[in-house]
N, C-alpha and C. Protein backbone atom coordinates (compact mmCIF):
# COMPACT_ATOMS: atom_id res chain seq x y z
N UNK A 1 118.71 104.45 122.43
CA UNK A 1 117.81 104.10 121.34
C UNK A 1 118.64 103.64 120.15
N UNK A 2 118.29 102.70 119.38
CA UNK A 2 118.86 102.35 118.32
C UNK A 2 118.65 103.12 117.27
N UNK A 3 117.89 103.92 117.03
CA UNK A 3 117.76 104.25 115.78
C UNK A 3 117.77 106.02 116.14
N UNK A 4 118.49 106.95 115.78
CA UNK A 4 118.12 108.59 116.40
C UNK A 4 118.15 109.49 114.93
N UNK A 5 117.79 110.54 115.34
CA UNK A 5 117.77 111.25 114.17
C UNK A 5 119.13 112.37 114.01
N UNK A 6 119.16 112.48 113.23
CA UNK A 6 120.34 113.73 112.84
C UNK A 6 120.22 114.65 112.02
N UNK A 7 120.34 115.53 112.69
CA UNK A 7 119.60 116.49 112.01
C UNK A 7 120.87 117.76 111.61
N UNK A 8 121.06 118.53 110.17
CA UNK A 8 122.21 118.82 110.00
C UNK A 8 121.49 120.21 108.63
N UNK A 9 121.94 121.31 108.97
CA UNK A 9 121.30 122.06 107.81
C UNK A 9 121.66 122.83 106.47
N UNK A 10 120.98 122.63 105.38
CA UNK A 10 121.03 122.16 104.19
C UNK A 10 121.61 123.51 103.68
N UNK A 11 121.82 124.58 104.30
CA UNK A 11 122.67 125.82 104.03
C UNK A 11 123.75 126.14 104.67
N UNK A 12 124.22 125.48 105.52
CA UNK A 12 125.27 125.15 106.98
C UNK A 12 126.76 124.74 105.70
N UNK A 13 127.43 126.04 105.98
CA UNK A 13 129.30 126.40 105.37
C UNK A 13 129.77 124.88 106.32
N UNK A 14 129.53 124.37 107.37
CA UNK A 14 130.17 123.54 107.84
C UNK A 14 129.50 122.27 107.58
N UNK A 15 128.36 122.31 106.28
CA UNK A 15 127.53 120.63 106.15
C UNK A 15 128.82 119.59 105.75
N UNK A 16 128.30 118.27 106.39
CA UNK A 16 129.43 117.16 106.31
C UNK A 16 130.46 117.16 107.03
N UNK A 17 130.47 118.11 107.92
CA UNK A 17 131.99 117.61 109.10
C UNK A 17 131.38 117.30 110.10
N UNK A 18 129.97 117.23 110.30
CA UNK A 18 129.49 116.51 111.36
C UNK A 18 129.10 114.94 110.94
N UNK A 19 129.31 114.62 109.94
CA UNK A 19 129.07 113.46 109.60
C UNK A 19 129.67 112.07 110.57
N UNK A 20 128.92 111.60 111.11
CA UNK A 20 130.01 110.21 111.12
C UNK A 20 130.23 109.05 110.27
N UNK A 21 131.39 108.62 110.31
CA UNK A 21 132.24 107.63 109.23
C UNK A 21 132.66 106.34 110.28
N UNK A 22 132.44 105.63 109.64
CA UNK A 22 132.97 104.45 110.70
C UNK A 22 134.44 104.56 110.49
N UNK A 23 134.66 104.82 108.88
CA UNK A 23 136.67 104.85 109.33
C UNK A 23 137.02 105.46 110.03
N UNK A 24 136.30 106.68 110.73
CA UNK A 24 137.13 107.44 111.69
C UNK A 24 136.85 106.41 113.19
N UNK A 25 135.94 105.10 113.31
CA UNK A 25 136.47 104.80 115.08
C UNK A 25 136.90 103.20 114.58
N UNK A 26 136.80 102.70 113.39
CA UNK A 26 137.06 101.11 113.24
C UNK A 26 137.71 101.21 111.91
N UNK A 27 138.95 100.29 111.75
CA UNK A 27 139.61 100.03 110.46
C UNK A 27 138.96 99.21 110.08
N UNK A 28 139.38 98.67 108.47
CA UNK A 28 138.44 97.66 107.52
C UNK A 28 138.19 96.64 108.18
N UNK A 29 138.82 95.58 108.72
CA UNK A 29 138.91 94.48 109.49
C UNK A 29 138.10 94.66 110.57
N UNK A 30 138.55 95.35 110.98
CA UNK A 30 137.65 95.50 112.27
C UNK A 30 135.94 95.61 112.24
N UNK A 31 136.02 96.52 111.23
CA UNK A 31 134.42 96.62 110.78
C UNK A 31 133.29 95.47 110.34
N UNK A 32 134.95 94.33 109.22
CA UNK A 32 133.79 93.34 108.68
C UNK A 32 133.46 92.06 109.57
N UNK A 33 135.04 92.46 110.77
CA UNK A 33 134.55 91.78 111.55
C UNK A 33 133.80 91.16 112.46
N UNK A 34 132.92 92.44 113.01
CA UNK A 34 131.93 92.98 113.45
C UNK A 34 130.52 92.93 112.71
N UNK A 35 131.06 92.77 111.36
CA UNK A 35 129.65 93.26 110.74
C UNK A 35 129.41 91.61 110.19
N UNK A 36 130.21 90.89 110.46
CA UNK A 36 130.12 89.71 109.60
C UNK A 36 129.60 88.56 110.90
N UNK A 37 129.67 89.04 112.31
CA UNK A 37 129.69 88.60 113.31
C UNK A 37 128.34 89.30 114.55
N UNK A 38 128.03 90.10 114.59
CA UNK A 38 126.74 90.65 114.71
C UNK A 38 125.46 89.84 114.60
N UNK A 39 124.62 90.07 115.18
CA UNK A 39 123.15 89.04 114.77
C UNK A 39 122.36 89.89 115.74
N UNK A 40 121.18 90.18 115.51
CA UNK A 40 120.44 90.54 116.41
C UNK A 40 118.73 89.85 116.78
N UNK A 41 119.04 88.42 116.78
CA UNK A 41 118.47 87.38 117.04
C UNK A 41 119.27 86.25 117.29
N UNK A 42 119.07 85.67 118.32
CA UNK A 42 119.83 84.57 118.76
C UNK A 42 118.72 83.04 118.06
N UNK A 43 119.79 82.10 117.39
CA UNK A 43 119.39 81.17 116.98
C UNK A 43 119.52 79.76 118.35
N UNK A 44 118.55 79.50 118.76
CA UNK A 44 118.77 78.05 120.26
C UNK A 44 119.02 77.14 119.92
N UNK A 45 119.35 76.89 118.41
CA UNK A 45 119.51 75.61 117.76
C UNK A 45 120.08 75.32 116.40
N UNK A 46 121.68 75.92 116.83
CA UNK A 46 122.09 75.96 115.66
C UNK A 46 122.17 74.88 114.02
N UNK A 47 121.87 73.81 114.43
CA UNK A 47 121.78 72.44 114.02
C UNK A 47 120.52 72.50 113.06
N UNK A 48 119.55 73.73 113.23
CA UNK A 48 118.36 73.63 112.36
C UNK A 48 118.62 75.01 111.41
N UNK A 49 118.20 74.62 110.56
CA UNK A 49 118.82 75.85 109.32
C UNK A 49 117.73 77.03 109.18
N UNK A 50 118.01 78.27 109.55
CA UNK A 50 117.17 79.32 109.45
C UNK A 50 117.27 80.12 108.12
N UNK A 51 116.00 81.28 107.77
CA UNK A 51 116.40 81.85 107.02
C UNK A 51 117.47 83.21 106.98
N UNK A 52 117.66 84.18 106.19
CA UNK A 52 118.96 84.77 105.99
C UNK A 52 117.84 86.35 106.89
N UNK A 53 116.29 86.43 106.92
CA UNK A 53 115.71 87.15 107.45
C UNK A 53 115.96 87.00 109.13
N UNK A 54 116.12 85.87 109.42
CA UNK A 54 115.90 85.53 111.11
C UNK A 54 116.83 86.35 111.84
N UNK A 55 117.93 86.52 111.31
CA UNK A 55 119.09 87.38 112.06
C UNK A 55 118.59 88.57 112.17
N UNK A 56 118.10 89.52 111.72
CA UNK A 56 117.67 90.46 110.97
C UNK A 56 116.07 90.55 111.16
N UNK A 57 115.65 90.23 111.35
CA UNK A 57 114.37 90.12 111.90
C UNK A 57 113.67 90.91 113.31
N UNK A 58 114.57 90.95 114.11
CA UNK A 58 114.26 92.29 115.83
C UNK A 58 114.64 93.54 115.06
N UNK A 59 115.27 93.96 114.09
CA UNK A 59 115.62 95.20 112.92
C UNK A 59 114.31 95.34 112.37
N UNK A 60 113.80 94.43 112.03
CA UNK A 60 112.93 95.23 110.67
C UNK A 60 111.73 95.65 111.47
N UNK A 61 111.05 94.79 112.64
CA UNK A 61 110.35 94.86 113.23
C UNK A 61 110.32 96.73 114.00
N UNK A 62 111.73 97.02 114.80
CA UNK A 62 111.79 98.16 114.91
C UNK A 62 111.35 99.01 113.92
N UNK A 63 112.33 98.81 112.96
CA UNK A 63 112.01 100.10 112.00
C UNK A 63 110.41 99.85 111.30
N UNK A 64 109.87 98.88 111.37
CA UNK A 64 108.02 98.87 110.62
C UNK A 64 107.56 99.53 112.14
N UNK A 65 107.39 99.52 113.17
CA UNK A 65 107.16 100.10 114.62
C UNK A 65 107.37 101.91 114.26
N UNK A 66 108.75 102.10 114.00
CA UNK A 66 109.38 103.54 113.58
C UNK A 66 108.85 104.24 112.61
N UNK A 67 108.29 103.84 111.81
CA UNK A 67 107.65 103.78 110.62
C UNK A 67 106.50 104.41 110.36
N UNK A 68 105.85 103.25 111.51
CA UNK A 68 104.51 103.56 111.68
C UNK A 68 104.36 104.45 112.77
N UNK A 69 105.02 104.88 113.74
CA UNK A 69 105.03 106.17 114.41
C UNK A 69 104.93 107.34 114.02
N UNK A 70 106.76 107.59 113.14
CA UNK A 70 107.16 108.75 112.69
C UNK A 70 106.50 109.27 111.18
N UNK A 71 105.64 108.19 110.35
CA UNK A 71 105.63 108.58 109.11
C UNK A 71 103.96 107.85 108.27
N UNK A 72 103.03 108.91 108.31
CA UNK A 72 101.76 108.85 107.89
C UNK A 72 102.03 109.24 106.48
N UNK A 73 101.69 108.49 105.47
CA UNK A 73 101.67 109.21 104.10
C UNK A 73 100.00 109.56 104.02
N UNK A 74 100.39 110.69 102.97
CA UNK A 74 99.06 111.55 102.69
C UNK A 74 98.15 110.56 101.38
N UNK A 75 97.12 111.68 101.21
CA UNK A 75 96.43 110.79 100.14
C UNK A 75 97.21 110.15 98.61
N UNK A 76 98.16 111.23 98.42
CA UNK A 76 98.87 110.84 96.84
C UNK A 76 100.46 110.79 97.31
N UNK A 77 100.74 109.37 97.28
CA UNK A 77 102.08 109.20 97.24
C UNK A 77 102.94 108.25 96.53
N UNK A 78 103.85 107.75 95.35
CA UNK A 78 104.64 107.72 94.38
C UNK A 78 105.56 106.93 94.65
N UNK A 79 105.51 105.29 94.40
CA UNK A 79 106.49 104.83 94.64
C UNK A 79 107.48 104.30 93.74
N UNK A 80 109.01 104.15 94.02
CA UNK A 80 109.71 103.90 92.82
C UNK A 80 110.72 102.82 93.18
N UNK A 81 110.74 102.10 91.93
CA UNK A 81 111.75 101.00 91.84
C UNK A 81 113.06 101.64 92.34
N UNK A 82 114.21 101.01 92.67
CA UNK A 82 115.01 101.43 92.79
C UNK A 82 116.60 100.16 93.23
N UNK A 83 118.10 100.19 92.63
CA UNK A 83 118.23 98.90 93.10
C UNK A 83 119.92 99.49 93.72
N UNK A 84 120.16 99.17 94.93
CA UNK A 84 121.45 99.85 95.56
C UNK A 84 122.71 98.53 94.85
N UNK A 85 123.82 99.06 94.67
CA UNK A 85 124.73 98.02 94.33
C UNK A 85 125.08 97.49 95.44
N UNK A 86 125.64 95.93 95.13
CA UNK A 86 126.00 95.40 96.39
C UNK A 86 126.16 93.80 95.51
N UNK A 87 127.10 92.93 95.95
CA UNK A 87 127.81 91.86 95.21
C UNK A 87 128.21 91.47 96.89
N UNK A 88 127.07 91.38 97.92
CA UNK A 88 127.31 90.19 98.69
C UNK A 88 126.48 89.07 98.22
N UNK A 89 126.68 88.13 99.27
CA UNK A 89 126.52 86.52 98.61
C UNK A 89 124.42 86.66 99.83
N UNK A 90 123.46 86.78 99.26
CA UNK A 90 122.63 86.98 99.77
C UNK A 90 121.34 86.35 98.45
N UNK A 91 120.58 85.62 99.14
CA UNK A 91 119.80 84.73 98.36
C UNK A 91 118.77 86.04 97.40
N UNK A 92 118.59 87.27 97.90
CA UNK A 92 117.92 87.89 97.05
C UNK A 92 118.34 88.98 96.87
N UNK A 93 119.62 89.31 96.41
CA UNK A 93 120.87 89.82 95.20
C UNK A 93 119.75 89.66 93.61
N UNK A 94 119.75 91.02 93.23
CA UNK A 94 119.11 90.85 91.68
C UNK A 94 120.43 91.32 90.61
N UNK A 95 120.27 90.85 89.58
CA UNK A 95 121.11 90.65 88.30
C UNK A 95 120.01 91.75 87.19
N UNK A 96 120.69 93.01 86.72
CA UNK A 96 120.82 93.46 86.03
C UNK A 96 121.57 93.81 84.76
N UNK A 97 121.76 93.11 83.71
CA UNK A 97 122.96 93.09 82.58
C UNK A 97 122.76 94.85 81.95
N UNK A 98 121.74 95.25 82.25
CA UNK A 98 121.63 96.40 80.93
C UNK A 98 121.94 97.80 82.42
N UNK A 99 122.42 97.60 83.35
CA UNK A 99 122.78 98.99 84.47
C UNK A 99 124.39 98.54 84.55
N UNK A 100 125.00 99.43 85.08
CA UNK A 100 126.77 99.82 85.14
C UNK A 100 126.91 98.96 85.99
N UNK A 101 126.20 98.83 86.81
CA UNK A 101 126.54 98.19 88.60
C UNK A 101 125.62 96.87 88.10
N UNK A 102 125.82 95.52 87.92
CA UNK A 102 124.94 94.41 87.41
C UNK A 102 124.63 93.79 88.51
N UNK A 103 124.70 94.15 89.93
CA UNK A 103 124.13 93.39 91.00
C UNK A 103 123.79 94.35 91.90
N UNK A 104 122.59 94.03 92.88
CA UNK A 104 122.11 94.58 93.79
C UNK A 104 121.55 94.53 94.43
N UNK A 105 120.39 95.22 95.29
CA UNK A 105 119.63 94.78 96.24
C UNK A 105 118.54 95.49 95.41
N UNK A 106 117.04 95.29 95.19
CA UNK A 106 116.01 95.37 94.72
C UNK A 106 115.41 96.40 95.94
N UNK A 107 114.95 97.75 95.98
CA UNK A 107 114.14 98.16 97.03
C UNK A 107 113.21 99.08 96.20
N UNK A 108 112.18 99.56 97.05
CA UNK A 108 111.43 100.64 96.76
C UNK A 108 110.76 100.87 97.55
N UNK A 109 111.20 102.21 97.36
CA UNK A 109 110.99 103.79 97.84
C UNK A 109 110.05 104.58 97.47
């Protein structure tokens, strides 16, 4: 399965050494190499210009599927802006001048 759960407990003397880290099985290179090279949609025609979603697209689909399985919200639930840093080159990167971190990804949670 692509996606599993992990489950790890929140009073546990040993929380965080079960963690996994990618530095512990791939060095830097190796990682962006992989990560820069990855697609999980095949394009049949490279010659026609897709969007930056199409790669990425058999992902989201899972997780809205996962989503809608694992997670019913109740009658009152609270959603919040929220923006992760990140200064890759991605058409919807937002610009913040007045936060520490002035670029990011826009989500909410």
């Amino acid at each position: 399965d692509l996606f599993h759960y992990h489950h790890s407990s929140h009073t546990s003397q040993q929380r965080g050494k079960d963690v996994f880290h990618f530095s512990d099985v791939f060095s830097k290179n190796e990682f962006l190499n992989i990560f820069w090279n990855l697609h999980f949609n095949h394009n049949p025609n490279p010659n026609v210009t897709v969007s930056e979603r199409f790669f990425i697209a058999p992902i989201l689909k899972h997780v809205k599927q996962m989503s809608k399985l694992f997670y019913t919200p109740g009658n009152k639930i609270a959603i919040d802006e929220s923006t992760i840093s990140f200064k890759g080159k991605v058409s919807f990167r937002v610009y913040n001048p007045m936060k520490p971190k002035k670029f990011g990804l826009k989500v909410f949670v």
